[in-house]
C-alpha atoms as a PDB file:
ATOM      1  CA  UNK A   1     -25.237 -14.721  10.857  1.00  0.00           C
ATOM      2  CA  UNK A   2     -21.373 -15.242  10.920  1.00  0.00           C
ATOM      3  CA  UNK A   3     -20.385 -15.203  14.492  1.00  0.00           C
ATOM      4  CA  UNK A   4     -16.633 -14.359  14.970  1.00  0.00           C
ATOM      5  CA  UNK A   5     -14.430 -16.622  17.740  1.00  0.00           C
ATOM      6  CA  UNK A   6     -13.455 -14.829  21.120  1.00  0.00           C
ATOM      7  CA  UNK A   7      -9.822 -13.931  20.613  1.00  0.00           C
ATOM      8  CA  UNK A   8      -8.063 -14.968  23.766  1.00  0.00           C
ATOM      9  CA  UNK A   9      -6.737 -11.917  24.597  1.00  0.00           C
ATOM     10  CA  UNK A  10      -9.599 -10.620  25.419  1.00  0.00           C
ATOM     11  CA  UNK A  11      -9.855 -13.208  28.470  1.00  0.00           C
ATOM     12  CA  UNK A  12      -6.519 -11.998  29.311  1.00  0.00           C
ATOM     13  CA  UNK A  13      -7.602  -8.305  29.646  1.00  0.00           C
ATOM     14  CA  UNK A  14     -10.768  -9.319  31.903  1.00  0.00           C
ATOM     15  CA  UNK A  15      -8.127 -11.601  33.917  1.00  0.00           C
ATOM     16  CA  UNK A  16      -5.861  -8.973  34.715  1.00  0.00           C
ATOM     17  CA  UNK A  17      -8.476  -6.570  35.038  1.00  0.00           C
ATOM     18  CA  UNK A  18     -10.123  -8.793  37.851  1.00  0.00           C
ATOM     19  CA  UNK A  19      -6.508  -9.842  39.334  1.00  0.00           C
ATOM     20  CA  UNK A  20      -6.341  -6.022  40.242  1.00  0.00           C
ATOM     21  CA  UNK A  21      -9.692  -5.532  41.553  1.00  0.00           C
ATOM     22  CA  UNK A  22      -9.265  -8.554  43.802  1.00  0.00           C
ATOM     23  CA  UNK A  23      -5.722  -7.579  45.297  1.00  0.00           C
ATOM     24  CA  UNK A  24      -7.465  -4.303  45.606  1.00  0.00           C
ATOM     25  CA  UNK A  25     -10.151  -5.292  47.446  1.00  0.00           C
ATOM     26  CA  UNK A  26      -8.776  -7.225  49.387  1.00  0.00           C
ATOM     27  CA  UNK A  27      -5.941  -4.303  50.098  1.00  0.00           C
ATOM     28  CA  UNK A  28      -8.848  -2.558  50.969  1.00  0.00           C
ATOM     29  CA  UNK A  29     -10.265  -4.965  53.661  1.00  0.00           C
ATOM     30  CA  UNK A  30      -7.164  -5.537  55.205  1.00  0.00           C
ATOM     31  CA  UNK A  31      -6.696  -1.533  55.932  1.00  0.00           C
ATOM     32  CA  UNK A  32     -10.157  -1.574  56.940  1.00  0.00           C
ATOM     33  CA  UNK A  33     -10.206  -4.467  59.511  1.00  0.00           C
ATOM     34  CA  UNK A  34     -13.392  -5.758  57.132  1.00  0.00           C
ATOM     35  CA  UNK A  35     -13.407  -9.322  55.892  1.00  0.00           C
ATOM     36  CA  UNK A  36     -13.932  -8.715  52.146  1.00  0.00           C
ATOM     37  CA  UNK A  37     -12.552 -12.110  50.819  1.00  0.00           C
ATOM     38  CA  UNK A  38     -12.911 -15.539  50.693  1.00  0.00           C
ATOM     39  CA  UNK A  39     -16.081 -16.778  48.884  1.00  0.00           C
ATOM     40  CA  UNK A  40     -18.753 -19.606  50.280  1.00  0.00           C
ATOM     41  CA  UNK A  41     -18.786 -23.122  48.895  1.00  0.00           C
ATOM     42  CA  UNK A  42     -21.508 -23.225  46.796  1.00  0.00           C
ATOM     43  CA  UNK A  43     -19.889 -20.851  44.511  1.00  0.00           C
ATOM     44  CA  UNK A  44     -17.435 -23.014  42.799  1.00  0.00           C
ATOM     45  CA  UNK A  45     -20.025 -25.641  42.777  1.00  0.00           C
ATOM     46  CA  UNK A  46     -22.437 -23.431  41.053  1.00  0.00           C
ATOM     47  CA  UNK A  47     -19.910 -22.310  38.508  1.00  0.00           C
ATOM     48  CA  UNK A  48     -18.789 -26.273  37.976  1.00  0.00           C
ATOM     49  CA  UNK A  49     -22.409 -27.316  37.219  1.00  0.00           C
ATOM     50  CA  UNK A  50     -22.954 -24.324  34.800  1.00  0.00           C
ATOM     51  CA  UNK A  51     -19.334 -24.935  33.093  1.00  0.00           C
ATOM     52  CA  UNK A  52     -20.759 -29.102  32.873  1.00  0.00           C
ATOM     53  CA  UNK A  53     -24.455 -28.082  31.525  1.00  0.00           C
ATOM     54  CA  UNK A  54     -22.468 -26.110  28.645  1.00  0.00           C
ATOM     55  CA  UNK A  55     -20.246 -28.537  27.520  1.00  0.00           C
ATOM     56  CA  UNK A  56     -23.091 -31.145  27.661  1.00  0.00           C
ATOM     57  CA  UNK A  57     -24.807 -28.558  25.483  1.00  0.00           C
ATOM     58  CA  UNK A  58     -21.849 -27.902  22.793  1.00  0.00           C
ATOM     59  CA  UNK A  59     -21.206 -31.301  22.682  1.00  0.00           C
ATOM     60  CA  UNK A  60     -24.571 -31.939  21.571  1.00  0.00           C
ATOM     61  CA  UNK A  61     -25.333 -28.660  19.308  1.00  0.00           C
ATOM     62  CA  UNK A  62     -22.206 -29.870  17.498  1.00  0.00           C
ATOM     63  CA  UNK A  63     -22.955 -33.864  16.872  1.00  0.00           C
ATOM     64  CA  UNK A  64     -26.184 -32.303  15.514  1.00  0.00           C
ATOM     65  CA  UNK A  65     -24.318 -30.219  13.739  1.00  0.00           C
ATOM     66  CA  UNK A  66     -21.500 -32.481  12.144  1.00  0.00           C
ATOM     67  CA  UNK A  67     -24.215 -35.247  11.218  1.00  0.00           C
ATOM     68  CA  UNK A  68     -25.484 -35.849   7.973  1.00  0.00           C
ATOM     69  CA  UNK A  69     -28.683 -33.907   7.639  1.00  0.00           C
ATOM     70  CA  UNK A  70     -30.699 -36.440   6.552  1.00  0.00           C
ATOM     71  CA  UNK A  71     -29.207 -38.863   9.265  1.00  0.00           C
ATOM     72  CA  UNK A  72     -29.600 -36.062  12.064  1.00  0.00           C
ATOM     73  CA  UNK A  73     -32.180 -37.228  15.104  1.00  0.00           C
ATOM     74  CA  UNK A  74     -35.065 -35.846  16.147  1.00  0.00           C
ATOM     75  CA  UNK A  75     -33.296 -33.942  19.320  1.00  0.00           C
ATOM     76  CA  UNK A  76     -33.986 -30.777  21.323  1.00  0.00           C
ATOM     77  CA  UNK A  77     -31.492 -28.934  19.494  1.00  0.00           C
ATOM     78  CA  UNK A  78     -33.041 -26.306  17.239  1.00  0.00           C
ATOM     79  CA  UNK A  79     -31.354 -22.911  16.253  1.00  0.00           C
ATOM     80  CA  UNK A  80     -32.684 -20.839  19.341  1.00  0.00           C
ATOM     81  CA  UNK A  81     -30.597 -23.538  21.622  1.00  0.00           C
ATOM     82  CA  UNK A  82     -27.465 -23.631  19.493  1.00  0.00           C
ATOM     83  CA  UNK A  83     -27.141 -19.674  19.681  1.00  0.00           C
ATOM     84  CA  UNK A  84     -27.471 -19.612  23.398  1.00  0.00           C
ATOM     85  CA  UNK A  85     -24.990 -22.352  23.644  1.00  0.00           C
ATOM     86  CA  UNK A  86     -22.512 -20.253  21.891  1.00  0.00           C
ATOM     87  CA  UNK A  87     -23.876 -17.398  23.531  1.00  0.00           C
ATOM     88  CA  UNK A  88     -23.258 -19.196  27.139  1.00  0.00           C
ATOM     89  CA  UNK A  89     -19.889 -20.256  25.931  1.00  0.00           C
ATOM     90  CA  UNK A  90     -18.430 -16.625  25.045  1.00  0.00           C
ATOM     91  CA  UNK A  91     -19.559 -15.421  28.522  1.00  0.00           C
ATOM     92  CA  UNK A  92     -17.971 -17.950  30.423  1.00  0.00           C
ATOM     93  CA  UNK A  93     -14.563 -17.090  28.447  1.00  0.00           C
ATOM     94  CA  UNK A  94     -14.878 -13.687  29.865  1.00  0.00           C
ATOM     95  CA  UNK A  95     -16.389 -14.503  32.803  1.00  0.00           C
ATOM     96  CA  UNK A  96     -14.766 -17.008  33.982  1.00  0.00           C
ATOM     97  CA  UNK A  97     -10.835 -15.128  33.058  1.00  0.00           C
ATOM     98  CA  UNK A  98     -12.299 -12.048  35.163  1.00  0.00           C
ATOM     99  CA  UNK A  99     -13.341 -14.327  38.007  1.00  0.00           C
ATOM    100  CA  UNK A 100     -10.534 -16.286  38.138  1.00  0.00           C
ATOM    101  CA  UNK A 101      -8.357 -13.079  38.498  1.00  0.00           C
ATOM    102  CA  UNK A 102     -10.903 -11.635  40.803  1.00  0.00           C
ATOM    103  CA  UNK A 103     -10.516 -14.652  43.224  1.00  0.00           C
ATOM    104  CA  UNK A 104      -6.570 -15.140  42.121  1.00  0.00           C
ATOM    105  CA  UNK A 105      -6.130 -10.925  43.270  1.00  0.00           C
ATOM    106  CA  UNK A 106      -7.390 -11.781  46.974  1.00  0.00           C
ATOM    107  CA  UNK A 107      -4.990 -14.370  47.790  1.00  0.00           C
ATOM    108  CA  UNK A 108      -1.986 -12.223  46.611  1.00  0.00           C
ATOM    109  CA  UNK A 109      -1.989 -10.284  48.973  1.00  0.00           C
ATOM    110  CA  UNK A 110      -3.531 -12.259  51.861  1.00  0.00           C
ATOM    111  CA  UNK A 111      -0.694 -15.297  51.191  1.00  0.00           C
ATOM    112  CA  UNK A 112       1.296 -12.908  53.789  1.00  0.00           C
ATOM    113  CA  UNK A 113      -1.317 -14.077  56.494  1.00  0.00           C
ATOM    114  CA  UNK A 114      -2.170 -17.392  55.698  1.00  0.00           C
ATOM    115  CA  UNK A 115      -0.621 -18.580  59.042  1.00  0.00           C
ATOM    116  CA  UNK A 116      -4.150 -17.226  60.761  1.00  0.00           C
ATOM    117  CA  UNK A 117      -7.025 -20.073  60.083  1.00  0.00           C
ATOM    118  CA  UNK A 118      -9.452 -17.131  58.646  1.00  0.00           C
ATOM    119  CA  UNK A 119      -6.934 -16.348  56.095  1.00  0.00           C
ATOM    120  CA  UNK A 120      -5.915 -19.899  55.376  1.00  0.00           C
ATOM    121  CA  UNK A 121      -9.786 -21.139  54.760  1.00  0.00           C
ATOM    122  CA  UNK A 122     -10.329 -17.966  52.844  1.00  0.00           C
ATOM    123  CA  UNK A 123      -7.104 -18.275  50.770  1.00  0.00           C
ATOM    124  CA  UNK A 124      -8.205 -21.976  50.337  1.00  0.00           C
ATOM    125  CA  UNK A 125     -11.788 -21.125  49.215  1.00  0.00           C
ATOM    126  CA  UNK A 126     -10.290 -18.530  46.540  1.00  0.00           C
ATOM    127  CA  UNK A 127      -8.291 -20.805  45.682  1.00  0.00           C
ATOM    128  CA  UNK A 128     -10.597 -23.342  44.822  1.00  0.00           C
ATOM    129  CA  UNK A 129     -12.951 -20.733  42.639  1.00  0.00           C
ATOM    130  CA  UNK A 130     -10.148 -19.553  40.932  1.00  0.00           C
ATOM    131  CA  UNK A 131      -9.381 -23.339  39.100  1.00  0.00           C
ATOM    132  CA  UNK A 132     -12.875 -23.815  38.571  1.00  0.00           C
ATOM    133  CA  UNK A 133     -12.988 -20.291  36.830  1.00  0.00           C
ATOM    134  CA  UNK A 134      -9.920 -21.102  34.950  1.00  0.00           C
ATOM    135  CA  UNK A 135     -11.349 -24.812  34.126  1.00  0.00           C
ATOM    136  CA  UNK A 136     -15.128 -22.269  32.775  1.00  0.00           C
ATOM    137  CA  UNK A 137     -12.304 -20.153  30.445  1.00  0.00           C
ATOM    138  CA  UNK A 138     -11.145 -23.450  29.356  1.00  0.00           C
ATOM    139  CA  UNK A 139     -14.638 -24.991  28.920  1.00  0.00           C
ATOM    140  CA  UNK A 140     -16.144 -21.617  26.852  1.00  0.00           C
ATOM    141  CA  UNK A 141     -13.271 -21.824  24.785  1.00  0.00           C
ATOM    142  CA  UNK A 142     -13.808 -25.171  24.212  1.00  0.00           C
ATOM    143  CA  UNK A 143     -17.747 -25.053  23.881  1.00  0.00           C
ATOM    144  CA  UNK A 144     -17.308 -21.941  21.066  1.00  0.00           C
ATOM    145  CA  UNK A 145     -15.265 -24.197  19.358  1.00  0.00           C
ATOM    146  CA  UNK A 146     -17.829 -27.444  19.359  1.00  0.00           C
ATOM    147  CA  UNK A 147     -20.930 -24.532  18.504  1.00  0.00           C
ATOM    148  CA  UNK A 148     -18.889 -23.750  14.879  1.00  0.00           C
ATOM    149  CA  UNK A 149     -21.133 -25.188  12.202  1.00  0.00           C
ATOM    150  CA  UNK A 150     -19.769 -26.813   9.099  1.00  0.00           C
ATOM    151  CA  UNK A 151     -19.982 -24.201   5.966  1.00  0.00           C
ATOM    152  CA  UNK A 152     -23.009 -24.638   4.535  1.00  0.00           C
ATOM    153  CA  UNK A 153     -23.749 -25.708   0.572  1.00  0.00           C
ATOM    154  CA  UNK A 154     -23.038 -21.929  -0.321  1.00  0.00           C
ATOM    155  CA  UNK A 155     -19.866 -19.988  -1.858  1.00  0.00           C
ATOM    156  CA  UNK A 156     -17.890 -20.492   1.080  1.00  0.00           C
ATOM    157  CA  UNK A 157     -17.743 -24.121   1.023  1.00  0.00           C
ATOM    158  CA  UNK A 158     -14.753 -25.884   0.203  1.00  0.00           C
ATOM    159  CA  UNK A 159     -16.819 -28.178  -2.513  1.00  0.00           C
ATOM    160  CA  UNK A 160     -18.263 -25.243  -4.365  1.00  0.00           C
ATOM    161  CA  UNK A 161     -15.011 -23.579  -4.145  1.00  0.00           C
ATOM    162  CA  UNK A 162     -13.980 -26.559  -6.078  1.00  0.00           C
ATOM    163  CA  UNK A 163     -16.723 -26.666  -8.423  1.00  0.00           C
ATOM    164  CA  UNK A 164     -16.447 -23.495  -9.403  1.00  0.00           C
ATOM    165  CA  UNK A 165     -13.037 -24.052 -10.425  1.00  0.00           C
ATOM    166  CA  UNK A 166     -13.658 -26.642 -12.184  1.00  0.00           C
ATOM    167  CA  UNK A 167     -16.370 -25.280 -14.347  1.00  0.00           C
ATOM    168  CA  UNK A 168     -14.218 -21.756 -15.190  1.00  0.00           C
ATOM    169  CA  UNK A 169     -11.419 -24.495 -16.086  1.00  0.00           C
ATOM    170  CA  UNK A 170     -13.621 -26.458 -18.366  1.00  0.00           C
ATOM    171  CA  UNK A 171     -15.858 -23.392 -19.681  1.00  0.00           C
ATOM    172  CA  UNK A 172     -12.420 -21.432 -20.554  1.00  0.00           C
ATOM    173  CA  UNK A 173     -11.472 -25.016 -22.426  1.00  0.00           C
ATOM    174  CA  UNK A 174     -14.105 -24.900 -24.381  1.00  0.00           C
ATOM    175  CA  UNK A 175     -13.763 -21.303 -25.662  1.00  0.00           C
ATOM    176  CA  UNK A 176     -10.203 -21.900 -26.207  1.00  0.00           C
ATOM    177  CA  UNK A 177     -11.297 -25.139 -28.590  1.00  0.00           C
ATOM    178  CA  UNK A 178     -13.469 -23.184 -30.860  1.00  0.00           C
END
C-alpha cells in the first residue's frame, strides 16, 4: 500500500472552512442573546495529550522503521500500529486546521466585546484551543512525515535503480564486444 502525503492545502480549506463556521456561530449567538462560544479547559488539554501520544508514536514507528532490520528491537510496533499512527496523524492535519479556525472564527467577531469578563475568558479560552489546534496541524504534519518508510529492496529503491543500470551498462558492453 503506497499511502500519498496530505497536501497542505487541504488543511487550509478545512481552516477557512471552520474560521467561517466559528464567526458564524458566534454571529449567531450574539443576535440570539445565547452564549455559543468559548470552550471548557479540558479541551485543549485533551487535544495536547492526543497531539503528544502521536508524536511519541511516529517517533517510534519511524526509529523502527529507519533501523537496520536485523538490528530492529523487539518493540510494540507491528504494521497494524504504524498504519494507525499515520492514520492518527492525517486526521489531526485536518482536524486540527478546522478546529483551529473553528475556535479562531469565534473570537473575530467577539474581540469587539472583550471589555465584558464573559467575553474576555471566552476569547481567552478560544484562544488557547486555537494554538494547541494549530501546534496538532503542526504535529500531524510532522508525525506523517516520521510514519514514511524507507523504500523497500524492490524497483523503487534507489540501490536497485542503480543496479539495474549497471547491469544494462555492462550486459550492452558485452554485446557490443562480440
Amino acid at each position: 500500500m503506497n499511502a500519498r502525503r496530505t497536501p497542505w492545502w487541504h488543511a487550509a480549506i478545512a481552516m477557512v472552512l471552520g474560521l467561517g463556521a466559528g464567526a458564524g456561530v458566534a454571529i449567531l449567538g450574539e443576535s440570539s442573546g445565547t452564549t455559543l462560544i468559548g470552550t471548557p479547559w479540558f479541551v485543549p488539554v485533551a487535544l495536547g495529550v492526543i497531539g503528544v501520544i502521536a508524536l511519541v508514536l511516529a517517533v517510534n514507528v519511524h526509529q523502527y522503521a529507519a533501523t537496520d532490520p536485523k538490528k530492529r528491537p523487539k518493540t510494540f510496533v507491528n504494521p497494524s500500529v504504524a498504519f494507525n499512527t499515520l492514520v492518527l496523524c492525517k486526521a489531526m492535519i485536518l482536524a486540527g486546521a478546522a478546529l483551529a479556525g473553528w475556535y479562531g472564527g469565534q473570537i473575530i467577531p467577539t474581540i469587539t466585546h472583550i471589555e465584558g469578563s464573559f467575553y474576555e475568558q471566552a476569547v481567552l479560552q478560544c484562544a488557547v484551543t486555537a494554538a494547541v489546534c494549530l501546534a496538532d496541524m503542526v504535529i500531524g504534519f510532522v508525525g506523517e512525515w516520521l510514519c514514511k518508510l524507507p523504500p523497500t529492496e524492490g524497483p523503487e529503491n534507489p540501490k536497485m535503480k542503480e543496479q539495474q543500470r549497471q547491469s544494462g551498462l555492462a550486459g550492452a558492453a558485452a554485446k557490443t564486444t562480440r
